[in-house]
Protein backbone atom coordinates (compact mmCIF):
# COMPACT_ATOMS: atom_id res chain seq x y z
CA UNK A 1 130.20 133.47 103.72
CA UNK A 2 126.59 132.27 101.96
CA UNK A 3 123.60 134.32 102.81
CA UNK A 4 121.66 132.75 104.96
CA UNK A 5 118.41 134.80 103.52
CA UNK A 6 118.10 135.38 99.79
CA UNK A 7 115.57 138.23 99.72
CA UNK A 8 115.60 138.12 96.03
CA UNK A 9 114.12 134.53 96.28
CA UNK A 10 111.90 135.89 98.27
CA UNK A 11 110.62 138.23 96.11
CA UNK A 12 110.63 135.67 92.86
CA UNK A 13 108.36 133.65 94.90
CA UNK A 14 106.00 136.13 95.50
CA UNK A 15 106.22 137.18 91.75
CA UNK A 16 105.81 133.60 90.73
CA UNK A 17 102.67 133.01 92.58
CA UNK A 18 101.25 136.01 91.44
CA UNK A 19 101.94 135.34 87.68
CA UNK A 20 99.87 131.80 88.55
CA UNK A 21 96.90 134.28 90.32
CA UNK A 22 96.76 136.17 86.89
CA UNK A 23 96.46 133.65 84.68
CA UNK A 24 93.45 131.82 86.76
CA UNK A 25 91.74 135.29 87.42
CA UNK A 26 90.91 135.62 83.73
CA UNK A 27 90.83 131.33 83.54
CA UNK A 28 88.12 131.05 86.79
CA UNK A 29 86.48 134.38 86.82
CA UNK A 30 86.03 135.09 83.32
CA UNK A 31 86.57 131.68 81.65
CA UNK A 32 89.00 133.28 79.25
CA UNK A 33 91.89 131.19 78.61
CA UNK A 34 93.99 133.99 76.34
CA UNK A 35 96.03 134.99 79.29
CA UNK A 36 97.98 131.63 80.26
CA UNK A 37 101.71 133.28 79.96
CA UNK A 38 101.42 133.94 83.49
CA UNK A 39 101.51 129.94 83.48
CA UNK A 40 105.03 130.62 83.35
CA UNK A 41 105.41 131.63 87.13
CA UNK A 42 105.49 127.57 87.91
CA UNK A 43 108.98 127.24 85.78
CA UNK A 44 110.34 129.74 87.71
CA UNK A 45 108.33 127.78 91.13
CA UNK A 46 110.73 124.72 89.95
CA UNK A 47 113.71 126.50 89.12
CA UNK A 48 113.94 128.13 92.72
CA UNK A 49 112.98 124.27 93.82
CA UNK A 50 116.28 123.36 92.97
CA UNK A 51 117.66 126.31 93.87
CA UNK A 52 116.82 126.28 97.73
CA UNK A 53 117.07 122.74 98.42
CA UNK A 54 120.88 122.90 97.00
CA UNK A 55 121.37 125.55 99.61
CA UNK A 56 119.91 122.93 101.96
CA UNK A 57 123.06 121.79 101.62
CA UNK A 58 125.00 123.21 103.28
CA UNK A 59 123.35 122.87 106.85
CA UNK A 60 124.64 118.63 105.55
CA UNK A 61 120.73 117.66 106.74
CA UNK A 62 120.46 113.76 107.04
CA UNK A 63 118.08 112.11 104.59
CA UNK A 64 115.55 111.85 107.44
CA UNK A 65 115.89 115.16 108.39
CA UNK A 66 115.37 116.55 105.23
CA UNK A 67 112.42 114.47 104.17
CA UNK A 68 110.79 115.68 107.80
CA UNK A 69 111.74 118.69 106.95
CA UNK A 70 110.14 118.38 103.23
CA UNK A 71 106.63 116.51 104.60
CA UNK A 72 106.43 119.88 107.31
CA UNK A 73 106.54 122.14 105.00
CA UNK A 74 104.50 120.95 101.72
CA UNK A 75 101.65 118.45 102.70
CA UNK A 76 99.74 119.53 105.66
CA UNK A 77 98.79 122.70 103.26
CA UNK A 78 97.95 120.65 100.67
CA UNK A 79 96.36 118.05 102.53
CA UNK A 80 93.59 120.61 103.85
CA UNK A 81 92.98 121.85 100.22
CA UNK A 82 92.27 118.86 99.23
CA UNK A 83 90.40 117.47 102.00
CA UNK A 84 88.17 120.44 101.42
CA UNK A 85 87.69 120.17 97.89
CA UNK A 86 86.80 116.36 98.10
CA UNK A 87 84.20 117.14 100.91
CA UNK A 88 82.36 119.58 98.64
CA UNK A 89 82.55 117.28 95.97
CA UNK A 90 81.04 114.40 98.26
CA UNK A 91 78.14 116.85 99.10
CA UNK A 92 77.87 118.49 95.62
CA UNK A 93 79.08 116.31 92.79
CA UNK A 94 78.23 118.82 89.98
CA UNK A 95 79.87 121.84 91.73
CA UNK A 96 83.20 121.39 89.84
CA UNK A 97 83.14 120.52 85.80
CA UNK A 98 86.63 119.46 85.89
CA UNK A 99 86.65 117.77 89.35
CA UNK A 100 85.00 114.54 90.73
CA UNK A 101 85.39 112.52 93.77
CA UNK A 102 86.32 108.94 93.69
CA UNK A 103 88.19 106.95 96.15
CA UNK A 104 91.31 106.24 94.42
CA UNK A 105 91.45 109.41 93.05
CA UNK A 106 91.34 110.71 96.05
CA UNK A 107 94.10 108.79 97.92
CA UNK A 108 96.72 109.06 94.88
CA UNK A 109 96.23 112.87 94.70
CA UNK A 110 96.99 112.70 98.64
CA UNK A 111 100.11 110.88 97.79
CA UNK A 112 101.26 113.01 94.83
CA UNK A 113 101.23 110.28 92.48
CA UNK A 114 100.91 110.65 88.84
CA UNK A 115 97.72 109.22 87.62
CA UNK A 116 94.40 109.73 84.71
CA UNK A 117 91.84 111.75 86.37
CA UNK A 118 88.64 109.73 86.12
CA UNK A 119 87.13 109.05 83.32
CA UNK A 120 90.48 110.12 81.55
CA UNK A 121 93.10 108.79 79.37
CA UNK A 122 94.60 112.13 78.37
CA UNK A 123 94.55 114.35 81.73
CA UNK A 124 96.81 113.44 84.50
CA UNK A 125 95.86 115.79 87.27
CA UNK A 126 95.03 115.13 91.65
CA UNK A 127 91.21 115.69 92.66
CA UNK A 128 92.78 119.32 93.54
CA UNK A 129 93.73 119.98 89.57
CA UNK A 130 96.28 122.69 91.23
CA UNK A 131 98.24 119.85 92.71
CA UNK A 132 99.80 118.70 89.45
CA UNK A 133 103.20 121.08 90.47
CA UNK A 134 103.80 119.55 93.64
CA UNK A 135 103.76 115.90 92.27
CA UNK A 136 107.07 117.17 90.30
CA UNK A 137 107.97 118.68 93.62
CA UNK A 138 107.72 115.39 95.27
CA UNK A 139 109.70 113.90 92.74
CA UNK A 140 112.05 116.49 92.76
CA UNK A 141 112.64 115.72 96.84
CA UNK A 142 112.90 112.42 96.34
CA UNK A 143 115.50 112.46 93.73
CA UNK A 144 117.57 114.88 95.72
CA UNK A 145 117.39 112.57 98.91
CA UNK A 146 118.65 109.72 96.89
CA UNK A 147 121.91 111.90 96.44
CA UNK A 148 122.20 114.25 99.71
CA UNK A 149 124.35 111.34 101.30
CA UNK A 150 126.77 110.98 97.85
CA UNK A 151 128.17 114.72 97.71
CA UNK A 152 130.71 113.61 95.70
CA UNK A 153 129.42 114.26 91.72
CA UNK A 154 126.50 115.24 93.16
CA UNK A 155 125.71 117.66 90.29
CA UNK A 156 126.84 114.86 87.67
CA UNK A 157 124.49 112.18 89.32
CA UNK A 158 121.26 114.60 89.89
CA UNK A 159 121.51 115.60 85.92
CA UNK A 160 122.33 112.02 84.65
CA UNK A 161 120.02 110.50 86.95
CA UNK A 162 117.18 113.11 85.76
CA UNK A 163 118.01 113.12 82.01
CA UNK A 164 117.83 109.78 81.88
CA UNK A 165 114.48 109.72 83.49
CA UNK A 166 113.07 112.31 81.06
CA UNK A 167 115.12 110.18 77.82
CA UNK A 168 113.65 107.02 79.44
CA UNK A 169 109.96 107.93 79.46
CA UNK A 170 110.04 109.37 76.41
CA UNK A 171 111.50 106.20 74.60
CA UNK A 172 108.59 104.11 76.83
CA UNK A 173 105.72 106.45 75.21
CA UNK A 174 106.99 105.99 71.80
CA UNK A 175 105.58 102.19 72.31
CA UNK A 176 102.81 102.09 75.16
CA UNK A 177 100.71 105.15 75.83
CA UNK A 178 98.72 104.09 78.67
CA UNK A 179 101.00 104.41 81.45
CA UNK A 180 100.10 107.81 83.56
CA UNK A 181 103.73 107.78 85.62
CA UNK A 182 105.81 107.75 82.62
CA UNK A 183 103.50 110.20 80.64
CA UNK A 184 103.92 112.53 83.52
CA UNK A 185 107.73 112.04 83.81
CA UNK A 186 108.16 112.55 80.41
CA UNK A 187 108.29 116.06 80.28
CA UNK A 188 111.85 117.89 80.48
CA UNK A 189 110.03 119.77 82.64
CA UNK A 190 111.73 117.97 85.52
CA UNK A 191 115.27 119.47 83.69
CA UNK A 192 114.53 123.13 85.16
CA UNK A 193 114.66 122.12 88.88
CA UNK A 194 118.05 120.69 87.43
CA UNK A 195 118.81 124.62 86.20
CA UNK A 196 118.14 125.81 90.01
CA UNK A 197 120.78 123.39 91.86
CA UNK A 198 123.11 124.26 89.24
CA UNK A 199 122.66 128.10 89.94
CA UNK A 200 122.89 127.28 93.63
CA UNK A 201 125.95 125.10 93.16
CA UNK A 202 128.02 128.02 91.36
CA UNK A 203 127.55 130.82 93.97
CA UNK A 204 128.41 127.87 96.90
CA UNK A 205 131.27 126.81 95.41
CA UNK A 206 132.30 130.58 94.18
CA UNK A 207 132.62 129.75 90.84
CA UNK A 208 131.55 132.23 88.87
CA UNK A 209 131.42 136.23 89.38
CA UNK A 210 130.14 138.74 87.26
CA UNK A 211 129.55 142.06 88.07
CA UNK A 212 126.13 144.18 88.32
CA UNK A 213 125.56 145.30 84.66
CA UNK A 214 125.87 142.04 83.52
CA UNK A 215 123.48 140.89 85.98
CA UNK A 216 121.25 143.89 85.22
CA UNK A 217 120.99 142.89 81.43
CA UNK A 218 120.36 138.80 82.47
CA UNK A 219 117.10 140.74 84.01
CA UNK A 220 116.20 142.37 81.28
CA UNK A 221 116.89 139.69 78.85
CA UNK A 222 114.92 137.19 80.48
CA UNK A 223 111.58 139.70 80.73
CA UNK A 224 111.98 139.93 77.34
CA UNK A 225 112.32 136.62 76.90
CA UNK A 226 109.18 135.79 78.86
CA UNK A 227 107.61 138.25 76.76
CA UNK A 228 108.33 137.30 73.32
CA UNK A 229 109.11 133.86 73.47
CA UNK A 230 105.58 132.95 73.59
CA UNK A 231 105.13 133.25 70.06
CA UNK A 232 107.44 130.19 69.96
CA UNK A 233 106.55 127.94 72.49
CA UNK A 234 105.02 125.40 70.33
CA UNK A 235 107.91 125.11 68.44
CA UNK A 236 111.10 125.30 70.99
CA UNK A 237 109.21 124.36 74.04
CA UNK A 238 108.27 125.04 77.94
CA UNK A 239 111.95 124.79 78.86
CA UNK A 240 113.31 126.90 76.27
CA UNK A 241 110.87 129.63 76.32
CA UNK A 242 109.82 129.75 80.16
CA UNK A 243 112.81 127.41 82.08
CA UNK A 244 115.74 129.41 80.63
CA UNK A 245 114.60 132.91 81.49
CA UNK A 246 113.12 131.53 84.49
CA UNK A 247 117.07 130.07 85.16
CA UNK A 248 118.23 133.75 84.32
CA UNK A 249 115.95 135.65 86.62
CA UNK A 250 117.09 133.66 89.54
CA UNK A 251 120.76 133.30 88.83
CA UNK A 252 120.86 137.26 88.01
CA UNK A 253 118.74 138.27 91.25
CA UNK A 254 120.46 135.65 93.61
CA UNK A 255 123.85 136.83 92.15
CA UNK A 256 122.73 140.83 92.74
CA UNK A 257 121.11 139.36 96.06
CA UNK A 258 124.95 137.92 96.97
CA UNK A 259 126.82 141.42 96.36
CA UNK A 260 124.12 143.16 98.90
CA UNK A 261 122.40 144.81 95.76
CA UNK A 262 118.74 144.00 97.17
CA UNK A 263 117.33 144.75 100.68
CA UNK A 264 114.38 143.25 102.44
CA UNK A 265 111.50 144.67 102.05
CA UNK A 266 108.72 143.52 104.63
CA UNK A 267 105.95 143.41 102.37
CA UNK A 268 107.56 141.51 99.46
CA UNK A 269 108.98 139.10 101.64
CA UNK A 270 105.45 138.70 103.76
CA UNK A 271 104.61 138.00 99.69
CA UNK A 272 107.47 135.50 99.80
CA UNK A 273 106.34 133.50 102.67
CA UNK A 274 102.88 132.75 101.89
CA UNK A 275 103.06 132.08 98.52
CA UNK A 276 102.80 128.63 98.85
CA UNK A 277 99.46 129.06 100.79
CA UNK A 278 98.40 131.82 97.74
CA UNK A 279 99.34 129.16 95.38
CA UNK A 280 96.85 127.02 97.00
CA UNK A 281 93.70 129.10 98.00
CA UNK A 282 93.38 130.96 95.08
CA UNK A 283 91.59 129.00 92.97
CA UNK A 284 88.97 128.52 95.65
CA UNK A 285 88.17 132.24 96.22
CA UNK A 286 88.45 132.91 92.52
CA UNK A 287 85.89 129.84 92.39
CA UNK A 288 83.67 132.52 94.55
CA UNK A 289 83.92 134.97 92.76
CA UNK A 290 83.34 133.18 89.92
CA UNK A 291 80.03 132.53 91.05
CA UNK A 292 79.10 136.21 92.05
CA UNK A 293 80.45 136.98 88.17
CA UNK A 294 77.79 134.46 87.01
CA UNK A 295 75.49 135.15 89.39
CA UNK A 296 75.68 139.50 87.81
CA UNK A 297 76.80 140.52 91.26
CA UNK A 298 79.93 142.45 88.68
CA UNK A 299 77.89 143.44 85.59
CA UNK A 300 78.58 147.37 85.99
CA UNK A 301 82.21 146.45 87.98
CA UNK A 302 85.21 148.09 85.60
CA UNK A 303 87.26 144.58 84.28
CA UNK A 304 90.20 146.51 86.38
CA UNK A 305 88.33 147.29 89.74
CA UNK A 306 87.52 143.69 89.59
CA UNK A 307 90.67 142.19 89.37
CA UNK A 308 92.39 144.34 91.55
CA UNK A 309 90.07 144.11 93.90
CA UNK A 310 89.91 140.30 93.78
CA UNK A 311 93.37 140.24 93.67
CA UNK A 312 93.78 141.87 96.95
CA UNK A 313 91.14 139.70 98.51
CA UNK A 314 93.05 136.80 97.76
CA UNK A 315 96.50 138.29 98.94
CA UNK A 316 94.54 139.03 101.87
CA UNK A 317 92.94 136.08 102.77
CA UNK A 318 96.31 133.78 101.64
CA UNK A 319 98.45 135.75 104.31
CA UNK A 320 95.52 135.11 107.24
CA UNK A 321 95.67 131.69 106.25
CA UNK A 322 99.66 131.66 106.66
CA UNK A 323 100.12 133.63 109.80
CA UNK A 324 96.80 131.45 111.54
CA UNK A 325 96.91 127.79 109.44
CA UNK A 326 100.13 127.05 107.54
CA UNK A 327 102.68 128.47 110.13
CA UNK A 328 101.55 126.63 113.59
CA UNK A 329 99.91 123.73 111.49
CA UNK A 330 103.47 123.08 109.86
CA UNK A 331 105.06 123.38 112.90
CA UNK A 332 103.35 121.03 114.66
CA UNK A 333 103.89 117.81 112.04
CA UNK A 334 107.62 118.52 112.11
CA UNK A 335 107.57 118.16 116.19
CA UNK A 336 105.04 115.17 115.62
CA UNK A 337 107.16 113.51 113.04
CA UNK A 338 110.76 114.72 114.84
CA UNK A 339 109.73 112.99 118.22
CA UNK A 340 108.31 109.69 115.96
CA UNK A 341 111.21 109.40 113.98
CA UNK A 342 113.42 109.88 116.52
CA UNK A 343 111.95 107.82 119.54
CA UNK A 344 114.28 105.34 120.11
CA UNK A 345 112.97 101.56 120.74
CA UNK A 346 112.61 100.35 124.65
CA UNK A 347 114.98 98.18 125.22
């Protein structure tokens, strides 16, 4: 029988919203862009995408209950991010170099649409710059609800359909440049959510077994991996050097996860379950302390007392938000959009 808990998924969420808080402490706080491997933490975000909503699966969720399902859970968060951001941009233009309000800005990032950030022909970001995951998320959903009523081939049709996307856009750009949706789509990027439903679709369909040092060697292959591959990224690529270990990690730890190698652990898992609301308040209490940094509230702090301390701050502050905000707030749209979808008409 499938788990219906994967505490190892769990735990590579937490791990890959942490790698994300790394890489903007030393991006926001210090304005030191040298540490962006931890970048990496959104390939394995996508690959676990994949991942979980293949397990979906199984529960055989209609296409309307799994897009109610997918709204619940991904845009009331965002929504309030980026409501806030666009209401301190309305009061305080200059507050954000890299931000600005305008109107259709505004309503495309609310719709995760791919599109130039003002005043831009080269950066294709929301008004909350963060946001540029989830549009691939949203595209990600979509694609899989096109399929969730054709199980047969599913696998087949998900990677041709995808492939083709990725081949598509990138045979577009070779003529017109200016088009923000295909530039966005263009990246094979959208190939390592592919990697997570085909990890998924193995351990359903039991087919494929190895045993735990073989799993224990995928693990340390793919730190190393995300280690040294770096050196090579221009050259091979985000998918080769972050999306395969990424793939690795999470077919490894789900497989170790399967033979009752990993237990729960509270804390992790806590991790686990807010990292989505981590992934998007970070930036805005980095953003403080960013301010206190320039402001020479920190000039005698130790570098590590800082970071640690900022670090638990946001942990802190992200798992409030979850237990107060995300959890009753997502509750409450599913209900709302459960009893409007399903209302039937007077007759």
């Amino acid at each position: 029988m499938l788990k219906q808990k994967f505490n190892s998924i769990q735990y590579l969420r937490a791990l890959a919203s942490l790698m994300v808080v790394h890489c903007h402490f030393y991006e926001i706080v210090l304005n030191d862009f040298h540490s962006w491997w931890g970048g990496m933490g959104v390939d394995l975000f996508f690959v676990i995408s994949g991942f979980v909503l293949y397990l979906s699966t199984r529960h055989s969720p209609s296409p309307k209950q799994y897009l109610i399902n997918r709204v619940s859970r991904v845009v009331p968060t965002y929504w309030i991010m980026t409501f806030f951001l666009a209401f301190i941009l309305v009061l305080s233009p200059g507050v954000f170099k890299s931000a600005q309000f305008t109107i259709p800005h505004f309503l495309l990032s609310l719709a995760f649409f791919p599109h130039w950030a003002p005043n831009s022909t080269t950066s294709i970001f929301p008004i909350y710059a963060i946001g540029w995951t989830l549009m691939y998320e949203w595209f990600f959903y979509l694609s899989f609800m096109l399929f969730l009523a054709v199980k047969k081939n599913l696998l087949l049709k998900l990677f041709l359909f995808l492939a083709s996307f990725v081949v598509g856009a990138n045979l577009i750009l070779r003529f017109n440049h200016d088009f923000a949706l295909i530039t966005f789509f263009s990246s094979p990027i959208i190939l390592e959510f592919f990697m997570g439903v085909v990890i998924a679709h193995l351990y359903i369909e039991k087919k494929i077994d190895i045993g735990l040092p073989a799993q224990l060697l995928l693990v340390l292959s793919a730190v190393l991996m995300f280690v040294f591959m770096l050196d090579y990224y221009e050259q091979f690529g985000r998918v080769v050097c972050a999306g395969i270990p990424a793939a690795m990690l999470v077919f490894a730890l789900a497989g170790m996860d399967m033979m009752g190698q990993i237990r729960e652990i509270k804390l992790f898992s806590l991790l686990g379950d807010s990292s989505y609301s981590l992934y998007l308040i970070h930036p805005f209490v980095y953003g403080a302390f960013r301010l206190a940094y320039n402001w020479h509230y920190f000039e005698h702090v130790p570098l590590f007392f800082l970071y640690f301390s900022s670090l638990l701050v946001v942990i802190s502050i992200a798992i409030i938000f979850y237990k107060l905000v995300e959890i009753p707030l997502c509750a409450a749209v599913k209900r709302s959009l459960k009893r409007n979808f399903e209302a039937q008409p007077a007759h």
